[in-house]
Protein backbone atom coordinates (compact mmCIF):
# COMPACT_ATOMS: atom_id res chain seq x y z
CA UNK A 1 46.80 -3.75 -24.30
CA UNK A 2 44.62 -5.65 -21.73
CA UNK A 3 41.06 -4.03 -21.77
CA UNK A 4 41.06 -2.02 -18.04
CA UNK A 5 36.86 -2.34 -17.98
CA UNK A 6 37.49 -6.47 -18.53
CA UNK A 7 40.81 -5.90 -15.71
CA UNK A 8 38.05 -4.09 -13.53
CA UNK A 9 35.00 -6.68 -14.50
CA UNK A 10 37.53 -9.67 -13.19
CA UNK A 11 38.43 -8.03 -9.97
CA UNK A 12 35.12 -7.08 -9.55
CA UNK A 13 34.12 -10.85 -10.02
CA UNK A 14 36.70 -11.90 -7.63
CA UNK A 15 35.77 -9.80 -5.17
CA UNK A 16 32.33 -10.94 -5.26
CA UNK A 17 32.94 -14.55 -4.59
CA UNK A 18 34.39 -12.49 -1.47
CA UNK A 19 31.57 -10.80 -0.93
CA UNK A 20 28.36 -11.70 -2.37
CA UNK A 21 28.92 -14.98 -1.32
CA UNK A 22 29.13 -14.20 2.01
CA UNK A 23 26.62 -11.42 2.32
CA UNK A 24 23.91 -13.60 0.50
CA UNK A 25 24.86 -16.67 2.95
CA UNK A 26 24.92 -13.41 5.84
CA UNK A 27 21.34 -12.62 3.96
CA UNK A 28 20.36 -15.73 5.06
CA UNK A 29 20.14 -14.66 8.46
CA UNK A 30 17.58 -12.23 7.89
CA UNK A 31 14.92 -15.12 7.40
CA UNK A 32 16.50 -17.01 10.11
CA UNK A 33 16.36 -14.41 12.55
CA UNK A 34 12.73 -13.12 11.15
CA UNK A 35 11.44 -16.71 12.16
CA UNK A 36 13.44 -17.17 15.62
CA UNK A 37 12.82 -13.49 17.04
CA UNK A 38 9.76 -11.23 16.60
CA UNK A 39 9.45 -7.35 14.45
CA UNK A 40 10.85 -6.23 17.88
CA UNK A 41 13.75 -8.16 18.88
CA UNK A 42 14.80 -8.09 15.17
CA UNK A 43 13.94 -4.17 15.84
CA UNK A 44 17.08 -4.41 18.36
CA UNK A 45 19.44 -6.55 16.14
CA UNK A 46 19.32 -4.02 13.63
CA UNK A 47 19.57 -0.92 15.68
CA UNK A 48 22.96 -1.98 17.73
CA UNK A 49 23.86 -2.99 14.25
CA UNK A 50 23.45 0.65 13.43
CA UNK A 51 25.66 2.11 16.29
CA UNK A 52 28.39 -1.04 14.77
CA UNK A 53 28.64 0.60 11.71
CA UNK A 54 28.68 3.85 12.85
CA UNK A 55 31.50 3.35 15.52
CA UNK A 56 33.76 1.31 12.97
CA UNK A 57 33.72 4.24 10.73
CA UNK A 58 35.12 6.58 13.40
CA UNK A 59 37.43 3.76 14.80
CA UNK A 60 39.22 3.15 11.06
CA UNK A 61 39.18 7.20 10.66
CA UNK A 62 39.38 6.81 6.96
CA UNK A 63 42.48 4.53 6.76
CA UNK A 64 41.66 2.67 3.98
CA UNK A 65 40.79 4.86 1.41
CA UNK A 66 44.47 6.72 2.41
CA UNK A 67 46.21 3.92 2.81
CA UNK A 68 45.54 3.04 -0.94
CA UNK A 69 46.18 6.43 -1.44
CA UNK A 70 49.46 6.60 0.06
CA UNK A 71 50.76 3.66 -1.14
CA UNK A 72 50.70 4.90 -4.46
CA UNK A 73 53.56 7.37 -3.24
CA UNK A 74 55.30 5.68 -0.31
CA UNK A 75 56.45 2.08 0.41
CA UNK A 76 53.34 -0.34 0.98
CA UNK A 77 55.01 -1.91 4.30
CA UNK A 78 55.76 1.87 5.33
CA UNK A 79 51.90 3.40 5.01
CA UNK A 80 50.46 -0.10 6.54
CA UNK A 81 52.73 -0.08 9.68
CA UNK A 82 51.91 3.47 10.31
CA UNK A 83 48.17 3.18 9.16
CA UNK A 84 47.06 -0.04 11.23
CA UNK A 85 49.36 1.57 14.54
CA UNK A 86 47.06 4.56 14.29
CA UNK A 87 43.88 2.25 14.17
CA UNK A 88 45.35 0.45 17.31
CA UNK A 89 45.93 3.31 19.08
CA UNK A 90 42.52 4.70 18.51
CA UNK A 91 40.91 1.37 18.95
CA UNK A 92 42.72 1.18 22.03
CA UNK A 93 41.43 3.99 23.83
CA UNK A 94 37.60 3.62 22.22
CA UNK A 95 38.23 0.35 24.52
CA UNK A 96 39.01 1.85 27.66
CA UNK A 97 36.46 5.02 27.50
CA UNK A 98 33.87 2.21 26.45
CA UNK A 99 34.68 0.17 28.94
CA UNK A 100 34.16 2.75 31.20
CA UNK A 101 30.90 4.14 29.76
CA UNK A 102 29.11 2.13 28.24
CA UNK A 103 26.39 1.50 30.74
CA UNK A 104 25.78 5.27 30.79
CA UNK A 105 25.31 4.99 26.96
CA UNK A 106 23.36 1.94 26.94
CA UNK A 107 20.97 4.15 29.24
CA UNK A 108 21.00 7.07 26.41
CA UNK A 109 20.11 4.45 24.11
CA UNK A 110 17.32 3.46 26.33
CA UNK A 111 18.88 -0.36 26.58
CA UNK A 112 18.84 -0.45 30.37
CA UNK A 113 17.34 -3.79 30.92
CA UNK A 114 20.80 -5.30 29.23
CA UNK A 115 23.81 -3.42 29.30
CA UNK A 116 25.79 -6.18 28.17
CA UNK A 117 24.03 -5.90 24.34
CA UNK A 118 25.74 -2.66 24.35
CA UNK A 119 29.28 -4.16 26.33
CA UNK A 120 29.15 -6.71 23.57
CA UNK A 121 29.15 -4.36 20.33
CA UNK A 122 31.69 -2.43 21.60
CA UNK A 123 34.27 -5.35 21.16
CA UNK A 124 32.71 -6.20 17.77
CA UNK A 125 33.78 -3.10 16.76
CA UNK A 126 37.20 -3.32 18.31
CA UNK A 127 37.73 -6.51 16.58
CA UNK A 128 36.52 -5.51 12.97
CA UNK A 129 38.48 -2.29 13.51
CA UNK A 130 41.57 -4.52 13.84
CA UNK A 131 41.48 -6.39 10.48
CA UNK A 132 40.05 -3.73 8.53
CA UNK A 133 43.68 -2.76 7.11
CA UNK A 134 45.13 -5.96 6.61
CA UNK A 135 42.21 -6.50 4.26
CA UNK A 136 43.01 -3.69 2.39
CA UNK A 137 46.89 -4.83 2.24
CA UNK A 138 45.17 -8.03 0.56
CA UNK A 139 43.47 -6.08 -1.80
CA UNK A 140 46.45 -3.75 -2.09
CA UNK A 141 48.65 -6.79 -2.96
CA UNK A 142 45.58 -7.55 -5.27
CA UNK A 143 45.34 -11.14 -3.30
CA UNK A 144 41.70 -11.31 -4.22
CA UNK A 145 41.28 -15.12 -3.42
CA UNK A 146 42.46 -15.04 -0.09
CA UNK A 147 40.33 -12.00 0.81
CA UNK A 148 37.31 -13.62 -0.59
CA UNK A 149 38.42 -17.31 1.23
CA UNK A 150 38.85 -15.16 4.99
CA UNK A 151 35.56 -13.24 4.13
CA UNK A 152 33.47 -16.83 3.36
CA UNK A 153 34.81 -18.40 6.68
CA UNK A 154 33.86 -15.40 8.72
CA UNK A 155 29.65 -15.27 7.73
CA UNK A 156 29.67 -19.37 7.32
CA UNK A 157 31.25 -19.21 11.02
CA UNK A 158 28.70 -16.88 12.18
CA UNK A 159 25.89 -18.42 10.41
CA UNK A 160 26.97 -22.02 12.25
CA UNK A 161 27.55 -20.97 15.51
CA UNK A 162 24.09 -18.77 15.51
CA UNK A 163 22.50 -21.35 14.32
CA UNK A 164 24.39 -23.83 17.08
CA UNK A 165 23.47 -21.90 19.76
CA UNK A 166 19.85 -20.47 19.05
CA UNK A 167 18.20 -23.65 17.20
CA UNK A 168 20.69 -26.82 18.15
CA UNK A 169 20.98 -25.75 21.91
CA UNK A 170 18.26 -23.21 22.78
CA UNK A 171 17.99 -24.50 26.22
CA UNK A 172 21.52 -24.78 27.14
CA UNK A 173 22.39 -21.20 25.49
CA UNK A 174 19.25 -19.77 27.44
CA UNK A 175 20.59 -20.94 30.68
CA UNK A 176 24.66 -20.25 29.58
CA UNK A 177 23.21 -16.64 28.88
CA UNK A 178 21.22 -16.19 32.39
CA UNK A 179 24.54 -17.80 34.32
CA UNK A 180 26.62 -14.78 32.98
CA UNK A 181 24.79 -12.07 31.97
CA UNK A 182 21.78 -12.15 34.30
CA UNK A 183 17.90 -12.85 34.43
CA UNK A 184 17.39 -10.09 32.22
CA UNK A 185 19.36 -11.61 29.25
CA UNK A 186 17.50 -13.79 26.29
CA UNK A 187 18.56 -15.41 22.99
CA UNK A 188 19.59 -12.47 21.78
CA UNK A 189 22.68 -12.04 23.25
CA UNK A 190 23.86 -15.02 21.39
CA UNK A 191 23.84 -13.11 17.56
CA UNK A 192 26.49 -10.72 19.25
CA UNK A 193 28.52 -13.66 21.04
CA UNK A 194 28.37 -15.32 17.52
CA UNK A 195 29.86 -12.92 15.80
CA UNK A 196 32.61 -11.92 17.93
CA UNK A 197 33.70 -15.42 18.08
CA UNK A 198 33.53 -15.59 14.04
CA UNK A 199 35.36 -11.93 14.02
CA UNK A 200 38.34 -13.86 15.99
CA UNK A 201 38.52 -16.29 13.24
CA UNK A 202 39.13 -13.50 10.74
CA UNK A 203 42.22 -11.88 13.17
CA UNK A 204 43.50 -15.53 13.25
CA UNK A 205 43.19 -15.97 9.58
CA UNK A 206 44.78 -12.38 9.01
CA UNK A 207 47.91 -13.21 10.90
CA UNK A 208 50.38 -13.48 7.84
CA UNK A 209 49.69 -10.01 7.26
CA UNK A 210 49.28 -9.12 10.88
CA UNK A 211 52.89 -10.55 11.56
CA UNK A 212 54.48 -8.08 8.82
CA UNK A 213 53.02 -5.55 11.01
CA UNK A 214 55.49 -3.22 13.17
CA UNK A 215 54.35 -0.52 14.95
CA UNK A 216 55.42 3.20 14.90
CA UNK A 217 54.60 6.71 13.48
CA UNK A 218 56.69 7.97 11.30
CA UNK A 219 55.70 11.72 12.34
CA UNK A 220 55.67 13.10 9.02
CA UNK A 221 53.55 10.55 7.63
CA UNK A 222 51.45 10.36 10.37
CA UNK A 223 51.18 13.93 9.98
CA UNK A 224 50.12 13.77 6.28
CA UNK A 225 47.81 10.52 6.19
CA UNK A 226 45.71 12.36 9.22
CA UNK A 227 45.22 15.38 6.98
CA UNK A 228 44.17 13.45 4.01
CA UNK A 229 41.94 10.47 6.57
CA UNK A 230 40.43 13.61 8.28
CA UNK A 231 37.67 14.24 5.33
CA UNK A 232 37.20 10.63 4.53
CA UNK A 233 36.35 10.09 7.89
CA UNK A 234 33.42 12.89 8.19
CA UNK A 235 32.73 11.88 4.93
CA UNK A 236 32.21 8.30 6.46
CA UNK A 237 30.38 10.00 9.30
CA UNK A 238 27.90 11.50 7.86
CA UNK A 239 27.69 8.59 5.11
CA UNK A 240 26.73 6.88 7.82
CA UNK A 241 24.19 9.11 9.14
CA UNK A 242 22.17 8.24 5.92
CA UNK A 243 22.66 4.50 5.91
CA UNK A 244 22.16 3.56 9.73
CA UNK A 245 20.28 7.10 11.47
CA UNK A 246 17.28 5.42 10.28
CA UNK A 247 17.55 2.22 12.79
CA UNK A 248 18.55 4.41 15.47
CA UNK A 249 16.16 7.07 15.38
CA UNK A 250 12.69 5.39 13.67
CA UNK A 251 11.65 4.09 17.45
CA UNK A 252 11.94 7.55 18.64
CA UNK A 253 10.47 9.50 15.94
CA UNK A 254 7.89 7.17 15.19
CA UNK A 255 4.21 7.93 16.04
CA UNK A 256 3.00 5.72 18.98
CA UNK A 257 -0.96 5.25 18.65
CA UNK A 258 -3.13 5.71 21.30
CA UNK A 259 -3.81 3.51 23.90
CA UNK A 260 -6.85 1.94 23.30
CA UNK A 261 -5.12 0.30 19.99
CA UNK A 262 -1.77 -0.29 22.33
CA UNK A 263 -4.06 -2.34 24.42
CA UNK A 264 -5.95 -3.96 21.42
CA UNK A 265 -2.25 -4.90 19.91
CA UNK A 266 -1.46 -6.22 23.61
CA UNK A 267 1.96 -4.27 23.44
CA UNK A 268 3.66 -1.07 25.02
CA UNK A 269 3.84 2.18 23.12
CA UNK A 270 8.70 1.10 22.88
CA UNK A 271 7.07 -2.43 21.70
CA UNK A 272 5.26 -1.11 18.97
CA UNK A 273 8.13 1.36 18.14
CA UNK A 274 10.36 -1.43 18.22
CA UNK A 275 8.23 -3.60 16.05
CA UNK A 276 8.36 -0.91 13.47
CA UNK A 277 11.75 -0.42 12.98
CA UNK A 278 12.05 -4.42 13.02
CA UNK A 279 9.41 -4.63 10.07
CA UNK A 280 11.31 -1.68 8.59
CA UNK A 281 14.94 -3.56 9.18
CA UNK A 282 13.80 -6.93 7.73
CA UNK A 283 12.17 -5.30 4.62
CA UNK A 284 15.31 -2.72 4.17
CA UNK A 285 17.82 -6.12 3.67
CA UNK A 286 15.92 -7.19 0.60
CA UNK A 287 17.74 -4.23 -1.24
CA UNK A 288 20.93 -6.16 -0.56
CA UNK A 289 21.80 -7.40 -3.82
CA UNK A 290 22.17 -3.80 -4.87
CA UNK A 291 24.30 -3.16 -1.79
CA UNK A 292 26.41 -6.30 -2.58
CA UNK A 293 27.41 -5.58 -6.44
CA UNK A 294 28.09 -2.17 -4.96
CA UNK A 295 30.22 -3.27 -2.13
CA UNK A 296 32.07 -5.72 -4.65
CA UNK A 297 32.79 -3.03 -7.07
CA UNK A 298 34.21 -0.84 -4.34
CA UNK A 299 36.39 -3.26 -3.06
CA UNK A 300 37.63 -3.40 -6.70
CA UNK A 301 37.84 -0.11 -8.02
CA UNK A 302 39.40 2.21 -5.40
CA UNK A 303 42.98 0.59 -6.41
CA UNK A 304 41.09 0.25 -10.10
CA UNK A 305 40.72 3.91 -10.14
CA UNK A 306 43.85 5.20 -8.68
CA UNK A 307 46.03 2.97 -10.96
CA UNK A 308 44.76 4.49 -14.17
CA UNK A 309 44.59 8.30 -12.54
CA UNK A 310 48.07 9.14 -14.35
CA UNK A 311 46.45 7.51 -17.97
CA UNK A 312 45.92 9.90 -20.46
CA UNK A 313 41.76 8.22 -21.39
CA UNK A 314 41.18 8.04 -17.66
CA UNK A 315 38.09 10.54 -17.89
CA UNK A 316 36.53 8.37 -20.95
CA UNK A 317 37.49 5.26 -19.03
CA UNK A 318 35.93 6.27 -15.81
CA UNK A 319 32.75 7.58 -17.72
CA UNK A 320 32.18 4.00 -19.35
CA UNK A 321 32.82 2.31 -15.79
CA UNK A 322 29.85 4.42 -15.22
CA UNK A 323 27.32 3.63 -17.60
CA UNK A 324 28.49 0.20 -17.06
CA UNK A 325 28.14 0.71 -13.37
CA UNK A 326 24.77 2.03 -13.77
CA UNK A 327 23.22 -1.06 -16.65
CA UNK A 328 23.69 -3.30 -13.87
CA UNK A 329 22.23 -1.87 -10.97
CA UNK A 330 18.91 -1.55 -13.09
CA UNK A 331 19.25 -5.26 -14.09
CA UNK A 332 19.78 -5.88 -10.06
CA UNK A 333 16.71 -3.52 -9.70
CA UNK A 334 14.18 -5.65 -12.61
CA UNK A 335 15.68 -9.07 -10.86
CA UNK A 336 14.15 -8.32 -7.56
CA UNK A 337 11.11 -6.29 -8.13
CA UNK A 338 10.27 -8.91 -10.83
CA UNK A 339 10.69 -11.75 -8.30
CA UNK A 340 8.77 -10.26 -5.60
CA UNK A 341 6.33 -13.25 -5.39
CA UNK A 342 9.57 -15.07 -4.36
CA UNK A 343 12.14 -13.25 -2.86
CA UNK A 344 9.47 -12.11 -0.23
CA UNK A 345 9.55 -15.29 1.69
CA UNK A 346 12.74 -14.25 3.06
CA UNK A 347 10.73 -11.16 5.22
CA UNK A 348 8.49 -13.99 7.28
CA UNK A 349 5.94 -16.27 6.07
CA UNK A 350 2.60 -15.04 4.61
CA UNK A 351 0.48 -13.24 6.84
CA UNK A 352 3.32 -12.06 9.00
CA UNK A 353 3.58 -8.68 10.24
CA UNK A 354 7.04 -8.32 8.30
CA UNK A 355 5.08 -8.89 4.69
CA UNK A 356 3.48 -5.31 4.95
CA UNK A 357 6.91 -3.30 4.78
CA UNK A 358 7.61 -4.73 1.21
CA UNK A 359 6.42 -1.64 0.40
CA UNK A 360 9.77 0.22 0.48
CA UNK A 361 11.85 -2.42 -1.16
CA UNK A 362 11.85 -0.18 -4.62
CA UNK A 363 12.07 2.85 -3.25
CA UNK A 364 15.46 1.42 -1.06
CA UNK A 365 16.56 -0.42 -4.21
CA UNK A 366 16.71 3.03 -6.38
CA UNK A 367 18.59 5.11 -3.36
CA UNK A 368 21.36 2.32 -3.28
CA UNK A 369 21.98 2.55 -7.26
CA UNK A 370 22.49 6.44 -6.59
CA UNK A 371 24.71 5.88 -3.53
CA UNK A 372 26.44 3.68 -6.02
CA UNK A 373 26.51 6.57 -8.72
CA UNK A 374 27.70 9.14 -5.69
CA UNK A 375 30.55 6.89 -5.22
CA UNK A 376 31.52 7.03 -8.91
CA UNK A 377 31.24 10.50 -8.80
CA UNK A 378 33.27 11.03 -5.70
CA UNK A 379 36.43 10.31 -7.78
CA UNK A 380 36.95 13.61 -8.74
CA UNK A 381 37.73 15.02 -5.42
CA UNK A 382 39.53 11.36 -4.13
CA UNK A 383 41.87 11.76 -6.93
CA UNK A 384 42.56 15.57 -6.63
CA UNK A 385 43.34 15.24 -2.67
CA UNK A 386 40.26 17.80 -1.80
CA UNK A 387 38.22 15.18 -0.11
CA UNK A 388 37.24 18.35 2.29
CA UNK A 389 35.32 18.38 -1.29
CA UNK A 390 32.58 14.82 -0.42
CA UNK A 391 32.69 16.07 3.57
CA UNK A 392 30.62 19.15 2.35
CA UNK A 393 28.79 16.87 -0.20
CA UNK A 394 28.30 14.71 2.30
CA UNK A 395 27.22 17.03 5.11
CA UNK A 396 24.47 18.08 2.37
CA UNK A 397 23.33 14.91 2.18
CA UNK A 398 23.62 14.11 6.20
CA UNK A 399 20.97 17.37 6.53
CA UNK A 400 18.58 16.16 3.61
CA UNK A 401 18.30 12.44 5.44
CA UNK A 402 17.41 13.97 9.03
CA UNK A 403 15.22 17.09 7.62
CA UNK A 404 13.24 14.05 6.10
CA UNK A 405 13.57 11.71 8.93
CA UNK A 406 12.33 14.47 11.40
CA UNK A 407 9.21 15.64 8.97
CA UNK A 408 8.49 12.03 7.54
CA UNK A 409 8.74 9.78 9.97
CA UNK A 410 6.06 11.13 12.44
CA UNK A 411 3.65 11.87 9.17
CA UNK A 412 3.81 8.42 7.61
CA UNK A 413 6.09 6.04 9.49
CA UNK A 414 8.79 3.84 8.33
CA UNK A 415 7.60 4.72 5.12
CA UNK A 416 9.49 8.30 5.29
CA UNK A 417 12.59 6.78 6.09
CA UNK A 418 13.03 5.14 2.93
CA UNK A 419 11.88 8.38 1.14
CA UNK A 420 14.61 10.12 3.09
CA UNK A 421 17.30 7.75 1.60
CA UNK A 422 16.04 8.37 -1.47
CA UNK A 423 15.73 12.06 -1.17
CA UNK A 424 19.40 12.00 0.40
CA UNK A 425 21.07 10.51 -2.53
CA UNK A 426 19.42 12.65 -5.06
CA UNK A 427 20.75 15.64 -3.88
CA UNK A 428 24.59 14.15 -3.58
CA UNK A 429 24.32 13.10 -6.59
CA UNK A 430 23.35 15.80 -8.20
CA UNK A 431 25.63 18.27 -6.26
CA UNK A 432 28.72 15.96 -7.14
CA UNK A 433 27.84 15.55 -10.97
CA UNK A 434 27.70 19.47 -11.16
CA UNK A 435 30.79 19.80 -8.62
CA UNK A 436 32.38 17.55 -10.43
CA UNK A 437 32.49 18.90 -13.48
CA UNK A 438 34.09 22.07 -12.44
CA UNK A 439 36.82 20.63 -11.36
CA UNK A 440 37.52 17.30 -13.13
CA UNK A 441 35.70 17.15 -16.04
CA UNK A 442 34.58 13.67 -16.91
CA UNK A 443 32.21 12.96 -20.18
CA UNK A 444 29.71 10.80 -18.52
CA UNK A 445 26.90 8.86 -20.92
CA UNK A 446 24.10 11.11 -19.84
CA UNK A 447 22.06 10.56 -22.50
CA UNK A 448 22.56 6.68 -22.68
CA UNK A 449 22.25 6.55 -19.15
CA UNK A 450 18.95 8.21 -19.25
CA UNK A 451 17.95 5.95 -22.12
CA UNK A 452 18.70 3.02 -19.67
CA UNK A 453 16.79 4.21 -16.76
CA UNK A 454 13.55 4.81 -18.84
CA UNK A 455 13.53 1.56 -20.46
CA UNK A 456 14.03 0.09 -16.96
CA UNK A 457 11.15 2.19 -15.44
CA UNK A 458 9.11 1.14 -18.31
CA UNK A 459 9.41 -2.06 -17.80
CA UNK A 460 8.60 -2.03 -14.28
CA UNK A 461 5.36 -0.40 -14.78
CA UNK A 462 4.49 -2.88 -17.54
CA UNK A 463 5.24 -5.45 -14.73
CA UNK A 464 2.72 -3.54 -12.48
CA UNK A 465 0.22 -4.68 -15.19
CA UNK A 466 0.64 -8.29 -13.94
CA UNK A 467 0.26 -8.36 -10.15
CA UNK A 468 -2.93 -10.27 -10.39
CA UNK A 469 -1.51 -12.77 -13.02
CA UNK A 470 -0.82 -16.34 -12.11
CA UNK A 471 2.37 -16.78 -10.79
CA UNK A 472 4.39 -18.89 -13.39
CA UNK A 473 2.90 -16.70 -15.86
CA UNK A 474 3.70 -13.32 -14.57
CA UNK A 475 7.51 -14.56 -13.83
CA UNK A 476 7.77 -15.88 -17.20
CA UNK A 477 6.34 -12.28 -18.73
CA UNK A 478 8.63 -10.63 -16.16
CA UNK A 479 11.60 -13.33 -17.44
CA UNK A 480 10.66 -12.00 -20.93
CA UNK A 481 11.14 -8.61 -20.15
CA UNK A 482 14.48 -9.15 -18.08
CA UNK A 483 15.96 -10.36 -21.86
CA UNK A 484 14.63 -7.67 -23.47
CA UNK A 485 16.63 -4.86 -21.29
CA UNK A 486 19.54 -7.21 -21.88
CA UNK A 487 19.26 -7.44 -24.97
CA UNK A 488 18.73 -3.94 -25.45
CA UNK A 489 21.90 -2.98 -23.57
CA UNK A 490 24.05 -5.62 -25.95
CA UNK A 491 22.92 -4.11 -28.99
CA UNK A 492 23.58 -0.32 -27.80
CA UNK A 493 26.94 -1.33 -26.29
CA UNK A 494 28.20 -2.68 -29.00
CA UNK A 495 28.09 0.53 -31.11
CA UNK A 496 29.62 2.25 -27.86
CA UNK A 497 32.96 0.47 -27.35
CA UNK A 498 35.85 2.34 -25.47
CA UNK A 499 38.82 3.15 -27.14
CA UNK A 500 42.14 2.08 -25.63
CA UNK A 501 44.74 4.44 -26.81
């Protein structure tokens, strides 16, 4: 019998040609952008970035998670006709109430002097609302190579045409922008016209599966998938409430010093909030290799996980994914920290006013390894049907983030926000592990786990040791040290193998 943790390493790779590919050629744009726009126009790229996010989550109301979930019981053409025509139709009228309101919330948002940055994420969202099922037919159908293939074309199309239109033909794009959208406009407009353009390209590319599509609600269906999409979409809420609440509410929450150092700075008290969350934003991205491997292993074990739900060594299975799960998200966690001197280029050259937010890279890199461990843990409750179950999990978490936002922010800046992740994730996990365990026991690797993490924080501190080193040689100690985790790991591992029954 095929090993399922090598089945789940494969997809896992596939899906990350699919994924890390293009988010590391879509991390790329972080240095671009941190070189073309200043802390605070990046500051507004990442905040309507937040409000993306956090409007595609209500637009797919949890479809993908049930259509994976419903497939296992009904026919796959069935549960994707009737999950993409409720996306549609809620897509649909988002468009029209957005159309009609979305100056009034581009005032709430306090983006008066250009509506049309607001108009313009609103169809972004439309778009990626539209071709977020017919990716998960493709990973359904387990057609990892095409998913990656549409995925690679959509950030190397974005990349090109922002890079087109803010370095190739500044001028013309300046003037294109003013033409339309007004004196008010700038460059900026141009990383949201980008990327709807290069969101059209995926729609066009997703047409085979687009053209199986035929709409209807089959009422009892409907009637079902809504009561098992409710939770996962609160649960996607309020997940999002501790991955974007921090771009939307750091320039508000922020303290704004006085103005005699205002005037010293030679900005306004928004520019300087604005410049904060941009410094913040920029810094933030360099966890995104952790983000990545946990994206890729997402995208491969939801169907991973509900295929082996009915085998009798699931719970020892899904225990090992774990500790495997968890061995690389420390190596991810060594690789950057013990790179610094490099990877920091990509937050603005030396001496720039992003360099001094590098700061919160570790403690951002640790939260996203235990929103990757939440994840695992939320199996239980995805493969019971009580995902009511992670919306009170995640409401938990939700009130942890913005208790810390609200009492850290103010006290010691951007600074608390990443504290607040951190703080967030600790608590969901440990309120799932214990949860969990109640009601679907699964022998997770504590103790080898633990093992792990100490080695890994031991490391790091020994690395602290170096910071005044030469450069070649402290990356060739920190090298050193990188072989001797993995080294560690091999040995342990191989007196911990999973038996296939």
């Amino acid at each position: 019998m095929k090993n399922p943790i090598k089945a789940l390493a494969g997809q896992t790779v596939i899906y990350g040609l699919g994924t890390i590919v293009p988010r590391l050629l879509n991390y790329l744009l972080t240095p671009f952008y941190v070189r073309v726009f200043v802390s605070g126009e990046y500051g507004q790229i990442s905040e309507l970035y937040a409000w993306i996010a956090l409007f595609l989550a209500i637009l797919t109301f949890g479809m993908e998670t049930t259509f994976f979930r419903f497939s296992q019981k009904e026919n796959s053409s069935k549960v994707f006709n009737n999950a993409e025509s409720i996306v549609l139709l809620i897509t649909f009228v988002f468009l029209v109430l957005y159309g009609i309101f979305y100056k009034s919330f581009a005032q709430l948002i306090h983006y008066e002097f250009n509506t049309y940055y607001v108009l313009l994420i609103g169809i972004i969202v439309a778009i990626d609302a539209i071709a977020a099922i017919p990716f998960a037919m493709l990973r359904k159908e387990e057609k990892a190579g095409r998913f990656s293939m549409i995925k690679t074309v959509n950030v190397l199309s974005n990349i090109l045409l922002n890079i087109f239109f803010l370095v190739v033909i500044p001028e013309k794009s300046m003037a294109i922008a003013k033409w339309i959208f007004g004196g008010q406009t700038s460059l900026l407009i141009w990383v949201f016209i980008s990327n709807i353009l290069a969101s059209l390209i995926n729609l066009i590319l997703l047409s085979p599966q687009l053209s199986k599509l035929r709409l209807g609600l089959d009422k009892e269906l409907v009637k079902s998938m809504l009561k098992y999409s409710f939770p996962i979409l609160l649960i996607s809420l309020v997940g999002m409430v501790n991955e974007v609440a921090d771009k939307i509410l750091i320039k508000f929450l922020v303290t704004i010093p006085d103005e005699s150092v205002l005037s010293s700075m030679n900005i306004t008290g928004q520019e300087y909030a604005m410049q904060q969350l941009g410094i913040y934003s920029a810094n933030f991205k360099l966890g995104v290799l952790m983000t990545i491997f946990i994206q890729m292993f997402r995208f491969a074990s939801e169907p991973f996980f509900f295929g082996h739900a009915k085998d009798r060594n699931a719970p020892s299975l899904y225990a090992k994914v774990m500790t495997y799960f968890v061995i690389f998200c420390l190596l991810i966690f060594l690789g950057v920290m013990f790179y610094m001197d490099i990877l920091q280029n990509f937050v603005g050259r030396s001496g720039s006013d992003y360099r001094e937010g590098l700061v919160i890279v570790p403690i951002i890199l640790i939260a996203n390894m235990l929103y990757g461990i939440v994840f695992n843990l939320s199996i239980w409750f995805k493969l019971s049907d009580k995902t009511y179950y992670g919306t009170i999990i995640a409401i938990i978490g939700s009130i942890v983030t913005l208790a810390c936002f609200f009492f850290l922010i103010p006290r010691i800046g951007y600074l608390g926000a990443a504290i607040a992740h951190l703080a967030c994730y600790i608590v969901m996990m440990l309120v799932s592990y214990f949860w969990g365990q109640k009601n679907f026991p699964i022998p997770y690797q504590i103790g080898r786990i633990a093992i792990y993490c100490a080695l890994a924080a031991i490391l790091y501190f020994v690395s602290s040791l170096f910071i005044d080193f030469n450069i070649i040689l402290k990356l060739s100690l920190n090298t050193i040290m990188i072989l001797l985790f993995m080294t560690v790991v091999v040995i342990m591992e191989r007196k911990n193998p999973l038996k296939i029954d």
